[in-house]
N, C-alpha and C. Protein backbone atom coordinates (compact mmCIF):
# COMPACT_ATOMS: atom_id res chain seq x y z
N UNK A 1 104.19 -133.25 -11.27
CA UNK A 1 104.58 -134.28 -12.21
C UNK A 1 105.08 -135.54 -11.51
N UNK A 2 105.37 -135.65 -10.54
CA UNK A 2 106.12 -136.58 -9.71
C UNK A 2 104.96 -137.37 -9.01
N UNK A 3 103.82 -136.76 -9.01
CA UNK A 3 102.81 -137.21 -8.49
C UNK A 3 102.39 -138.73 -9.55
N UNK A 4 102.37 -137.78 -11.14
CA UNK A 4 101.76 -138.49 -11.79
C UNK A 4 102.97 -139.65 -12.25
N UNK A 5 104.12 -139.25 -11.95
CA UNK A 5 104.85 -140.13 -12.33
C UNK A 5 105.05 -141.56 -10.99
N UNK A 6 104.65 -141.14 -9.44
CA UNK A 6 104.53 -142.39 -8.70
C UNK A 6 103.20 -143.07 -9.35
N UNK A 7 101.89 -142.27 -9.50
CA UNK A 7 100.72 -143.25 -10.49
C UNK A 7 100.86 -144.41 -11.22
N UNK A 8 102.08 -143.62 -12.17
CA UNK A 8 102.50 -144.71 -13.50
C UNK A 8 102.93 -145.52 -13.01
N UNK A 9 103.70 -145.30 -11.93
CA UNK A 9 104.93 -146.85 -11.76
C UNK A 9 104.00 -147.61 -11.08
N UNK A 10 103.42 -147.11 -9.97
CA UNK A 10 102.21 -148.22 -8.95
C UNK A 10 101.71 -148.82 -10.03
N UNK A 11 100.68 -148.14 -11.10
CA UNK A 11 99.72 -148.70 -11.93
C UNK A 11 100.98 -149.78 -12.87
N UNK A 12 102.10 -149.28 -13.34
CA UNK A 12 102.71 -150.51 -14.33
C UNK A 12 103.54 -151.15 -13.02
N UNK A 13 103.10 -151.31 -11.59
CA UNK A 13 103.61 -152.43 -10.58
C UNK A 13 102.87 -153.40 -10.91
N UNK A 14 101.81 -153.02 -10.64
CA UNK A 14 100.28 -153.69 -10.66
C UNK A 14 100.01 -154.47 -12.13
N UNK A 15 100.35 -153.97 -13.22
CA UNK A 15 99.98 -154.62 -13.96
C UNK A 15 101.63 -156.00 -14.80
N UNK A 16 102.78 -155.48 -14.36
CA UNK A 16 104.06 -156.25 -14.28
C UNK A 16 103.48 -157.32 -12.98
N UNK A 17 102.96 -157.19 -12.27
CA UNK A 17 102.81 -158.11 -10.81
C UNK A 17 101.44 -158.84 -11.53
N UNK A 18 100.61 -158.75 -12.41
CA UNK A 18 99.66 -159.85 -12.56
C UNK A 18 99.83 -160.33 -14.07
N UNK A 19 100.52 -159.62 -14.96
CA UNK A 19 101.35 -160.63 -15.72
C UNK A 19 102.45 -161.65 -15.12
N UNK A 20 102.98 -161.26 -14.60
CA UNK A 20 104.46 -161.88 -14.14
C UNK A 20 103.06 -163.47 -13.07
N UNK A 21 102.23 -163.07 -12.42
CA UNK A 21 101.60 -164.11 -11.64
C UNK A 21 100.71 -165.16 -12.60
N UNK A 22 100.37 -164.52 -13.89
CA UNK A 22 99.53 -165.22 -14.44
C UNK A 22 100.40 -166.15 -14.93
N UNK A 23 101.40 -165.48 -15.75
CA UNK A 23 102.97 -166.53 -16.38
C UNK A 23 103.14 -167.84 -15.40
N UNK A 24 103.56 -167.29 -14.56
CA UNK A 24 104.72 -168.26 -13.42
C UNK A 24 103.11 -169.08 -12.97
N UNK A 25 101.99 -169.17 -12.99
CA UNK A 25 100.72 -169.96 -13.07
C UNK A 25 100.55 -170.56 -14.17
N UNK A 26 100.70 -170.29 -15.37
CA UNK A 26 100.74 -170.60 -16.62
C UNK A 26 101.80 -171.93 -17.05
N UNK A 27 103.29 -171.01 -16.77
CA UNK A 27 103.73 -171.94 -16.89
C UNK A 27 104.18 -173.12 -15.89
N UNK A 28 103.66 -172.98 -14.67
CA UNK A 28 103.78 -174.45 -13.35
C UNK A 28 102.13 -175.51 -12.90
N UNK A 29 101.37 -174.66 -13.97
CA UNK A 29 100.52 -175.44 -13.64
C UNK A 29 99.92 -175.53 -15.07
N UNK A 30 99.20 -174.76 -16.22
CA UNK A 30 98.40 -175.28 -17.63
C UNK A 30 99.27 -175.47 -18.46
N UNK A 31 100.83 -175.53 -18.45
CA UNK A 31 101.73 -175.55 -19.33
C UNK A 31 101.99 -177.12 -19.50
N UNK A 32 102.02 -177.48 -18.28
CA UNK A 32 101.97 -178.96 -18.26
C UNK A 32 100.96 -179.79 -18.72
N UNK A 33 100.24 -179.39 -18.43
CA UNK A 33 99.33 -180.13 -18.77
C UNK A 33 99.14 -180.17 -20.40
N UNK A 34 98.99 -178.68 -20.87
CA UNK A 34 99.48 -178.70 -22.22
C UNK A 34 100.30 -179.69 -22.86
N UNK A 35 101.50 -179.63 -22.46
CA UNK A 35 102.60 -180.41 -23.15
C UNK A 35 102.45 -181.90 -23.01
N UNK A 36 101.92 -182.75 -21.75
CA UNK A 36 101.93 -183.74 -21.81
C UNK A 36 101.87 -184.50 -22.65
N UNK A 37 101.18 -184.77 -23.47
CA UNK A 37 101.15 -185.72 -24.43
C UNK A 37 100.39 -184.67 -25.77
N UNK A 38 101.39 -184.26 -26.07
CA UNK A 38 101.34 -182.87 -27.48
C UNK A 38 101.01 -183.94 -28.69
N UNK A 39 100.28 -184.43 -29.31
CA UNK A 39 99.37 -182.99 -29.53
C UNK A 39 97.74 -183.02 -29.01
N UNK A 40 97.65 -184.44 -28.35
CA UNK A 40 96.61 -184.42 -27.73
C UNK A 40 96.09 -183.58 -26.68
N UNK A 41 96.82 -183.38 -25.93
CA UNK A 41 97.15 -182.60 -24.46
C UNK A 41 96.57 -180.95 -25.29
N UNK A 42 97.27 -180.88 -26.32
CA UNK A 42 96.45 -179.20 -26.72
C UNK A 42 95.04 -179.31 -26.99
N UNK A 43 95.06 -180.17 -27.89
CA UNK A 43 93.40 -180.30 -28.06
C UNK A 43 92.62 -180.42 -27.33
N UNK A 44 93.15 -181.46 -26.13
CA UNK A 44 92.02 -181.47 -25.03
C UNK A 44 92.14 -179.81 -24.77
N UNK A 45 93.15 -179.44 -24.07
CA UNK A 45 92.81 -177.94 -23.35
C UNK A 45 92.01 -176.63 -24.16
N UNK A 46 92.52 -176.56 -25.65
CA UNK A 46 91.39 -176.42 -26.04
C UNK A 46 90.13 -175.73 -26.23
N UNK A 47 89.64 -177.40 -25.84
CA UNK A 47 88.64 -177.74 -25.71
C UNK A 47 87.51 -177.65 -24.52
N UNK A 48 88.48 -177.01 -23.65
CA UNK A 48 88.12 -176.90 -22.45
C UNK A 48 87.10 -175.57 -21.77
N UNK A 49 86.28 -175.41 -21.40
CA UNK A 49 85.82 -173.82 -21.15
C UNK A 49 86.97 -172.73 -20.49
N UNK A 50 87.66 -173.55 -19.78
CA UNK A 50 89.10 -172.84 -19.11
C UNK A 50 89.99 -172.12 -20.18
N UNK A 51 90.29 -172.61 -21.54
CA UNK A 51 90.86 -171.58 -21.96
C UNK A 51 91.03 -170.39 -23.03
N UNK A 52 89.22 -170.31 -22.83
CA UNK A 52 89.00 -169.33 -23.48
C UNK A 52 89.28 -167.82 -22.24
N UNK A 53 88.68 -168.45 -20.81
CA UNK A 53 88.91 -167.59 -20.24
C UNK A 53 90.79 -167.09 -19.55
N UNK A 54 91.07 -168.25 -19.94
CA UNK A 54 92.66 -167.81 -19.90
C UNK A 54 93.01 -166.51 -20.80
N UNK A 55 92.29 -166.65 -22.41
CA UNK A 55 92.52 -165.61 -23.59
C UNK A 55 92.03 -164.63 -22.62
N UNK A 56 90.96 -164.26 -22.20
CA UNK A 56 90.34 -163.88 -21.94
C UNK A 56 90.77 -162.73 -20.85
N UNK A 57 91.80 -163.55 -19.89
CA UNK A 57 92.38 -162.72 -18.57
C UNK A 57 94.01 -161.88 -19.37
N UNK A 58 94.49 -162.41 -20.52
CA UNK A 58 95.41 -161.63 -20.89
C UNK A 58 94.74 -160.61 -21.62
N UNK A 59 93.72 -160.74 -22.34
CA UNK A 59 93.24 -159.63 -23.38
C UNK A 59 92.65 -158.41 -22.70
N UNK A 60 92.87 -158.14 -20.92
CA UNK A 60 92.62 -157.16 -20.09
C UNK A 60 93.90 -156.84 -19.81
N UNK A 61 94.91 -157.92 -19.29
CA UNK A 61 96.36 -157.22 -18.73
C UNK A 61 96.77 -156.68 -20.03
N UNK A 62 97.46 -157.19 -20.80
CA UNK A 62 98.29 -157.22 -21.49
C UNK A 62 97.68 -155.54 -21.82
N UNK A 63 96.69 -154.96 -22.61
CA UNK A 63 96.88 -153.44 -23.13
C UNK A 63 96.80 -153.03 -22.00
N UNK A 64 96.86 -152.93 -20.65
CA UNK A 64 97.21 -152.01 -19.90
C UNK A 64 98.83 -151.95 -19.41
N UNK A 65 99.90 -153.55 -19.49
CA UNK A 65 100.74 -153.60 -19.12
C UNK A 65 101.55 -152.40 -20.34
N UNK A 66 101.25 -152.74 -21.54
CA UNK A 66 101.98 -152.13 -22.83
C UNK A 66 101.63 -150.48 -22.46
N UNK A 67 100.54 -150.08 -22.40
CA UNK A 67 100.33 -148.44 -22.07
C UNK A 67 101.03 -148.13 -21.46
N UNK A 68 101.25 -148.50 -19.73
CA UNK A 68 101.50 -147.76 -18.93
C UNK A 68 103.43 -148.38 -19.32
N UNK A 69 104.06 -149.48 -19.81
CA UNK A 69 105.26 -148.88 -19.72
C UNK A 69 105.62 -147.97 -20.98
N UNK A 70 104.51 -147.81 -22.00
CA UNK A 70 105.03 -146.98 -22.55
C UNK A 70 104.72 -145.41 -22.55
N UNK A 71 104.26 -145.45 -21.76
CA UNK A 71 104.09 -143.79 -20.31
C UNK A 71 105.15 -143.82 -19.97
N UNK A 72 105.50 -145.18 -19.14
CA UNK A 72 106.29 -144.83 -18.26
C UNK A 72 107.99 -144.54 -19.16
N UNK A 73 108.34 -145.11 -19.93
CA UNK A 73 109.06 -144.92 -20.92
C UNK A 73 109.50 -143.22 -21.28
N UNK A 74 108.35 -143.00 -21.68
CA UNK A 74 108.36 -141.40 -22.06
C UNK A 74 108.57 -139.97 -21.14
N UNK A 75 107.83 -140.91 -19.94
CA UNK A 75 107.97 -140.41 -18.44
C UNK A 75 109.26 -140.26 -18.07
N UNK A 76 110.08 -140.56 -18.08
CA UNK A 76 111.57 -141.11 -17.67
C UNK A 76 112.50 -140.10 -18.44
N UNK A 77 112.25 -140.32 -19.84
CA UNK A 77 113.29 -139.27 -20.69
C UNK A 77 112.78 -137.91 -20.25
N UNK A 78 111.12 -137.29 -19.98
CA UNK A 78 110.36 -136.01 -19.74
C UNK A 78 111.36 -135.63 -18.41
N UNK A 79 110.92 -136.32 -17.72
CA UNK A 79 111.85 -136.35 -16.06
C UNK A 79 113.28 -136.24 -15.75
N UNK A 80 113.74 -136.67 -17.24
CA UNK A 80 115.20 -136.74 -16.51
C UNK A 80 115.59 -138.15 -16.44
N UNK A 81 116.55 -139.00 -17.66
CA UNK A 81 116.92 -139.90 -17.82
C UNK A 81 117.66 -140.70 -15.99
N UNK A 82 118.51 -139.76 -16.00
CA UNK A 82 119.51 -140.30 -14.77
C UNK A 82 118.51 -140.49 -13.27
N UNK A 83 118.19 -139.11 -13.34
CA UNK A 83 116.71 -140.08 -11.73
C UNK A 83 115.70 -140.66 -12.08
N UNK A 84 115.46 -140.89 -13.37
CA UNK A 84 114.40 -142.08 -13.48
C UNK A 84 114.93 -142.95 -14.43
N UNK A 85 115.15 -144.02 -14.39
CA UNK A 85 116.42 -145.02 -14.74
C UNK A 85 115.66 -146.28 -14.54
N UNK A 86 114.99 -146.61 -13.24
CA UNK A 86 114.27 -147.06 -13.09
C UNK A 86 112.46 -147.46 -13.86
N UNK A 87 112.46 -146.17 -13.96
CA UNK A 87 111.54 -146.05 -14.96
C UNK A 87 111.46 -146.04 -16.66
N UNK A 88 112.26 -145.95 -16.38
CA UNK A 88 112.71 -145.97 -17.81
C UNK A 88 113.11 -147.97 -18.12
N UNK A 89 113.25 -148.56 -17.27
CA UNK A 89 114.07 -149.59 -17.21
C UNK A 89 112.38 -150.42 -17.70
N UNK A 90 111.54 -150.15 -16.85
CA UNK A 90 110.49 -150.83 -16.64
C UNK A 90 109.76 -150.86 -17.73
N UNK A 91 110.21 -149.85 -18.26
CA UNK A 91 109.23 -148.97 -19.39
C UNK A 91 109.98 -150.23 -20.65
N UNK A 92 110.92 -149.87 -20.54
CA UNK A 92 111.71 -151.26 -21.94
C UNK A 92 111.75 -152.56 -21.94
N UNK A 93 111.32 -153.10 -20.26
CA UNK A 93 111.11 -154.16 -19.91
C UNK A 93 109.50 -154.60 -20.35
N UNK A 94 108.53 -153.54 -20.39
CA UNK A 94 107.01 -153.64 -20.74
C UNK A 94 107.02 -153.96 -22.45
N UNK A 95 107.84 -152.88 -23.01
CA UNK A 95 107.66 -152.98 -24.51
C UNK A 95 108.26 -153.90 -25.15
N UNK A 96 109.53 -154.59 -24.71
CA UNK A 96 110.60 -156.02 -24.95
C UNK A 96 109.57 -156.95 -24.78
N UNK A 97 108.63 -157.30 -23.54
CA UNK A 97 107.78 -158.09 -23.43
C UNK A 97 106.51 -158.20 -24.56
N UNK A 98 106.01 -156.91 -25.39
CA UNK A 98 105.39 -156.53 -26.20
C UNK A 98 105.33 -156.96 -27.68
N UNK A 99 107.02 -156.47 -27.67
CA UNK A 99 107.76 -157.38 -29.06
C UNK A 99 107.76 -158.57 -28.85
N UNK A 100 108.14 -159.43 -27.49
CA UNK A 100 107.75 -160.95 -27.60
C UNK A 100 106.55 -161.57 -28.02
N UNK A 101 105.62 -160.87 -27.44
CA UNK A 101 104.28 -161.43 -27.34
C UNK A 101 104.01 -161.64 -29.12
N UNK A 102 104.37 -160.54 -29.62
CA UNK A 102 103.79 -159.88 -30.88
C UNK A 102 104.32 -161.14 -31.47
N UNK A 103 105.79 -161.13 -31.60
CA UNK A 103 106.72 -161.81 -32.48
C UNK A 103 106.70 -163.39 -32.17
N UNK A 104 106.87 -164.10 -30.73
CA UNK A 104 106.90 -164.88 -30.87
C UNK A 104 105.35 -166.32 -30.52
N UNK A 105 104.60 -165.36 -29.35
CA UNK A 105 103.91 -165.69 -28.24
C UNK A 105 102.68 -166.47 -29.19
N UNK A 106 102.39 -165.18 -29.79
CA UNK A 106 100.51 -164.74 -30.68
C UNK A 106 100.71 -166.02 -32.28
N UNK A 107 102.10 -165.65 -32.75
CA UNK A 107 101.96 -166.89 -33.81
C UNK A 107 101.93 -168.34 -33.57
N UNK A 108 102.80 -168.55 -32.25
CA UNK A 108 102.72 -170.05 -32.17
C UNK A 108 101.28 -170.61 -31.40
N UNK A 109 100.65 -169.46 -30.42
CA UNK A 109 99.32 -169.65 -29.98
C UNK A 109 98.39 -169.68 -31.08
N UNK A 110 98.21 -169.16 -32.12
CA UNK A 110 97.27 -169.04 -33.07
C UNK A 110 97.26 -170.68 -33.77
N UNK A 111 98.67 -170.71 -34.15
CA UNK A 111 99.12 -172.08 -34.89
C UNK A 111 98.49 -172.78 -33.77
N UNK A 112 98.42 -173.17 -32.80
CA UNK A 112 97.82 -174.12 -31.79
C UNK A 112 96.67 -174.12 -31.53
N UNK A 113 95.97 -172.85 -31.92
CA UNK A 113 94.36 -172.90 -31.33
C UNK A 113 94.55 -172.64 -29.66
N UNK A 114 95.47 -171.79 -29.24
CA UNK A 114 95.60 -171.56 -27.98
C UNK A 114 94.46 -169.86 -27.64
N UNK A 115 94.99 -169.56 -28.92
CA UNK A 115 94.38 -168.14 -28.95
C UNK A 115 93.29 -168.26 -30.50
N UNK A 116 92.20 -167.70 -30.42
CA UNK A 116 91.11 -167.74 -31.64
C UNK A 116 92.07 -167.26 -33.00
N UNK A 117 90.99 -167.89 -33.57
CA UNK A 117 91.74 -167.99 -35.40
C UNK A 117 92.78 -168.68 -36.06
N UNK A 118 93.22 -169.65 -35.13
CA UNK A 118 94.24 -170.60 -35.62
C UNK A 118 92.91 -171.91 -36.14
N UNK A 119 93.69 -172.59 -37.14
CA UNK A 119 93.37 -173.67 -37.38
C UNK A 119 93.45 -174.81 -36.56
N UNK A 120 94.32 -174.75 -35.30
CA UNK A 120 94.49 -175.54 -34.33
C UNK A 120 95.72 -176.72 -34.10
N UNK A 121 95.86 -177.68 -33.04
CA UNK A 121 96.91 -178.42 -33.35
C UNK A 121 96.17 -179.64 -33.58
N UNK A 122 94.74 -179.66 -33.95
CA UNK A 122 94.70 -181.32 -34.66
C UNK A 122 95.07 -181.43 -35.93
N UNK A 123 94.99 -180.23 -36.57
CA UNK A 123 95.14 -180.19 -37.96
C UNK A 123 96.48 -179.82 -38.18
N UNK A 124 97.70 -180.00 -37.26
CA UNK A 124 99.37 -179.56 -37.62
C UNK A 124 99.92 -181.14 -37.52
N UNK A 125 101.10 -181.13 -38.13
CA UNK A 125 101.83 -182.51 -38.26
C UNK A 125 102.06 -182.59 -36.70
N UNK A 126 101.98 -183.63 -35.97
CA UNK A 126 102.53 -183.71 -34.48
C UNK A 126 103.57 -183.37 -34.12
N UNK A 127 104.90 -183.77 -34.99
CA UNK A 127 106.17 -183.19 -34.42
C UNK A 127 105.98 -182.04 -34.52
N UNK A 128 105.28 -180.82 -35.35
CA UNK A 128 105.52 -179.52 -35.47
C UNK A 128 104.89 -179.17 -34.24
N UNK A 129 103.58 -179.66 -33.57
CA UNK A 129 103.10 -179.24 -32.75
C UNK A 129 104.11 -179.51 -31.24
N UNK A 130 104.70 -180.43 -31.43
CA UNK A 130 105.93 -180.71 -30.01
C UNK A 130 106.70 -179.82 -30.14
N UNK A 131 106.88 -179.58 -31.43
CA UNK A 131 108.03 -178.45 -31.47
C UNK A 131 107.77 -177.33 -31.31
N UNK A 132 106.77 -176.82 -31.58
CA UNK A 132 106.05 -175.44 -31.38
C UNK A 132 105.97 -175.68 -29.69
N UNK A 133 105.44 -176.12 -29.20
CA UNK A 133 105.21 -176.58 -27.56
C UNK A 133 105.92 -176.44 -26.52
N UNK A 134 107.77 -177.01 -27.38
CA UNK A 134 108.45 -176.81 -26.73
C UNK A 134 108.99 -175.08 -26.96
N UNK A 135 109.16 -175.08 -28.41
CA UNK A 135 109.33 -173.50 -28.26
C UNK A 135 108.67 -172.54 -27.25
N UNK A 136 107.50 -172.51 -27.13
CA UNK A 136 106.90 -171.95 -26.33
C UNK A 136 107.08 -171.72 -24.72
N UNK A 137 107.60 -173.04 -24.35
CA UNK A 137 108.09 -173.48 -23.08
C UNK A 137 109.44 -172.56 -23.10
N UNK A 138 110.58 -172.91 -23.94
CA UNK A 138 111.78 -172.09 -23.39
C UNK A 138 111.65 -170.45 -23.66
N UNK A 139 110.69 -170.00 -24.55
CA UNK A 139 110.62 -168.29 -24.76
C UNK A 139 109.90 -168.07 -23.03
N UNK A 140 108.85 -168.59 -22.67
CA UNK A 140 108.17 -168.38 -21.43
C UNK A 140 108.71 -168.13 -20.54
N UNK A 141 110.26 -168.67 -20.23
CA UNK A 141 111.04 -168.98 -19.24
C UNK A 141 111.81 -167.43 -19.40
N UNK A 142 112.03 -167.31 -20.58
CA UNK A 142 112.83 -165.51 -21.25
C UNK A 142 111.61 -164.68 -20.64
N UNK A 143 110.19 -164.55 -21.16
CA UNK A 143 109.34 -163.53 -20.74
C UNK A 143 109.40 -163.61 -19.38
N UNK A 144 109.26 -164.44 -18.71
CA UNK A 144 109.40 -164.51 -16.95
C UNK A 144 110.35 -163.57 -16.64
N UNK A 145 111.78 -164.12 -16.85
CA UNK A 145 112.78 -162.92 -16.70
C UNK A 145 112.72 -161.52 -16.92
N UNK A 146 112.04 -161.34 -18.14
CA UNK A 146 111.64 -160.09 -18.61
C UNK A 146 110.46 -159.43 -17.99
N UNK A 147 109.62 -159.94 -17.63
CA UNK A 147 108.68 -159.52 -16.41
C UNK A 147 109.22 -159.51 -14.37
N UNK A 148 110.23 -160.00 -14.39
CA UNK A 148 110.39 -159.95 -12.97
C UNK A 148 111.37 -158.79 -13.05
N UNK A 149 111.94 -158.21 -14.26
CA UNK A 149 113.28 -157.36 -14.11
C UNK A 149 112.06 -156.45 -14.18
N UNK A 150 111.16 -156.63 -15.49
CA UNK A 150 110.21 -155.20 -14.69
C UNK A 150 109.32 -154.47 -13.66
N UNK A 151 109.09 -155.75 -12.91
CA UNK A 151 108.24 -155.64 -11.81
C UNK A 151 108.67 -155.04 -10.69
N UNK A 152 110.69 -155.47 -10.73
CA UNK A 152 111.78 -154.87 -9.93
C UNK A 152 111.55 -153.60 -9.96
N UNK A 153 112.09 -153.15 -11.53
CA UNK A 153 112.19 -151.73 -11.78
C UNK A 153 110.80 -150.89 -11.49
N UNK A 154 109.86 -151.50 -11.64
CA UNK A 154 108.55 -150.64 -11.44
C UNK A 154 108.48 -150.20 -9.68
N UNK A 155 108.63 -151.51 -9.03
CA UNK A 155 108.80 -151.20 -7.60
C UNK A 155 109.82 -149.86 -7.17
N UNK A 156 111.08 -150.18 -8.23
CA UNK A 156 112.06 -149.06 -7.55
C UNK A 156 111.55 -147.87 -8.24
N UNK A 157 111.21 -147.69 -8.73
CA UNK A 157 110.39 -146.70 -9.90
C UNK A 157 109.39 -146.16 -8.40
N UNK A 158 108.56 -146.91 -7.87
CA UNK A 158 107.11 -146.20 -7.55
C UNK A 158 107.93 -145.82 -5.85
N UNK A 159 109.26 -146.58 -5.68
CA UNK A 159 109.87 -146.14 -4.22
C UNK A 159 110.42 -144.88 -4.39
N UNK A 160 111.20 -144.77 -5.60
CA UNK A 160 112.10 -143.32 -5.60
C UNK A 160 110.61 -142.39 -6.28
N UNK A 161 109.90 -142.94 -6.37
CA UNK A 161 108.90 -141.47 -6.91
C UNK A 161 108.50 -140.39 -5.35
């Protein structure tokens, strides 16, 4: 069992380590550009072939990041709360990130046309779209945190396995 439980943590390292890289890329380099001049700045991007394949690179991480911490989650209480703590940590850090995405991430992307099936931001009042923009900007800065505490815990997770 210990076998399968170093698996989980490597595999939710791996997938906490290319969320957490796509973010901290996301938000220091297309975030800006985004925001620059909102609400134009969305439309152009868009519009762009780049960010469909942006949708595109989360709609692979993201259901593997959510599986494996919620393995690893279940893994942790199976094992023995107190020596896997770590795992368990990672595991609430995957699904917290989950509830963000759900709750805050997916509605204001949709409202923007960031992610398919929104109506987009040419068709939103401009201030709503700055404001949505900026929302987006300070939750990003929370998921970061929430992905580096799990990427921690996954590491100490796949060391003590």
């Amino acid at each position: 069992m210990t076998e399968f439980a170093k698996a989980v943590s490597w595999l939710l390292t791996m997938f906490f380590a290319a969320a957490w890289g796509g973010h901290l890329f996301y938000a220091t380099v297309i975030f800006p550009v985004q925001a620059a001049e909102a609400p134009k700045s969305v439309v152009e991007w868009v519009a762009t072939p780049y960010a469909m394949r942006v949708f595109g690179f989360w709609r692979r991480v993201v259901p593997g990041l959510y599986t494996f911490a919620l393995i690893a989650l279940v893994l942790a209480f199976v094992l023995g709360l107190p020596t896997r703590i770590a795992l368990a940590v990672a595991g609430v850090c995957g699904l917290t990130h989950a509830g963000m995405v759900f709750g805050i991430f997916i509605p204001i992307n949709v409202k923007l046309g960031l992610d398919p099936g929104g109506a987009g931001a040419s068709s939103l009042d401009p201030q709503v779209v700055k404001i949505l923009i900026r929302r987006w900007g300070r939750w990003n800065f929370v998921r970061l945190a929430v992905e580096t505490t799990g990427l921690i815990a996954a590491l100490c997770a796949f060391k003590a396995s």
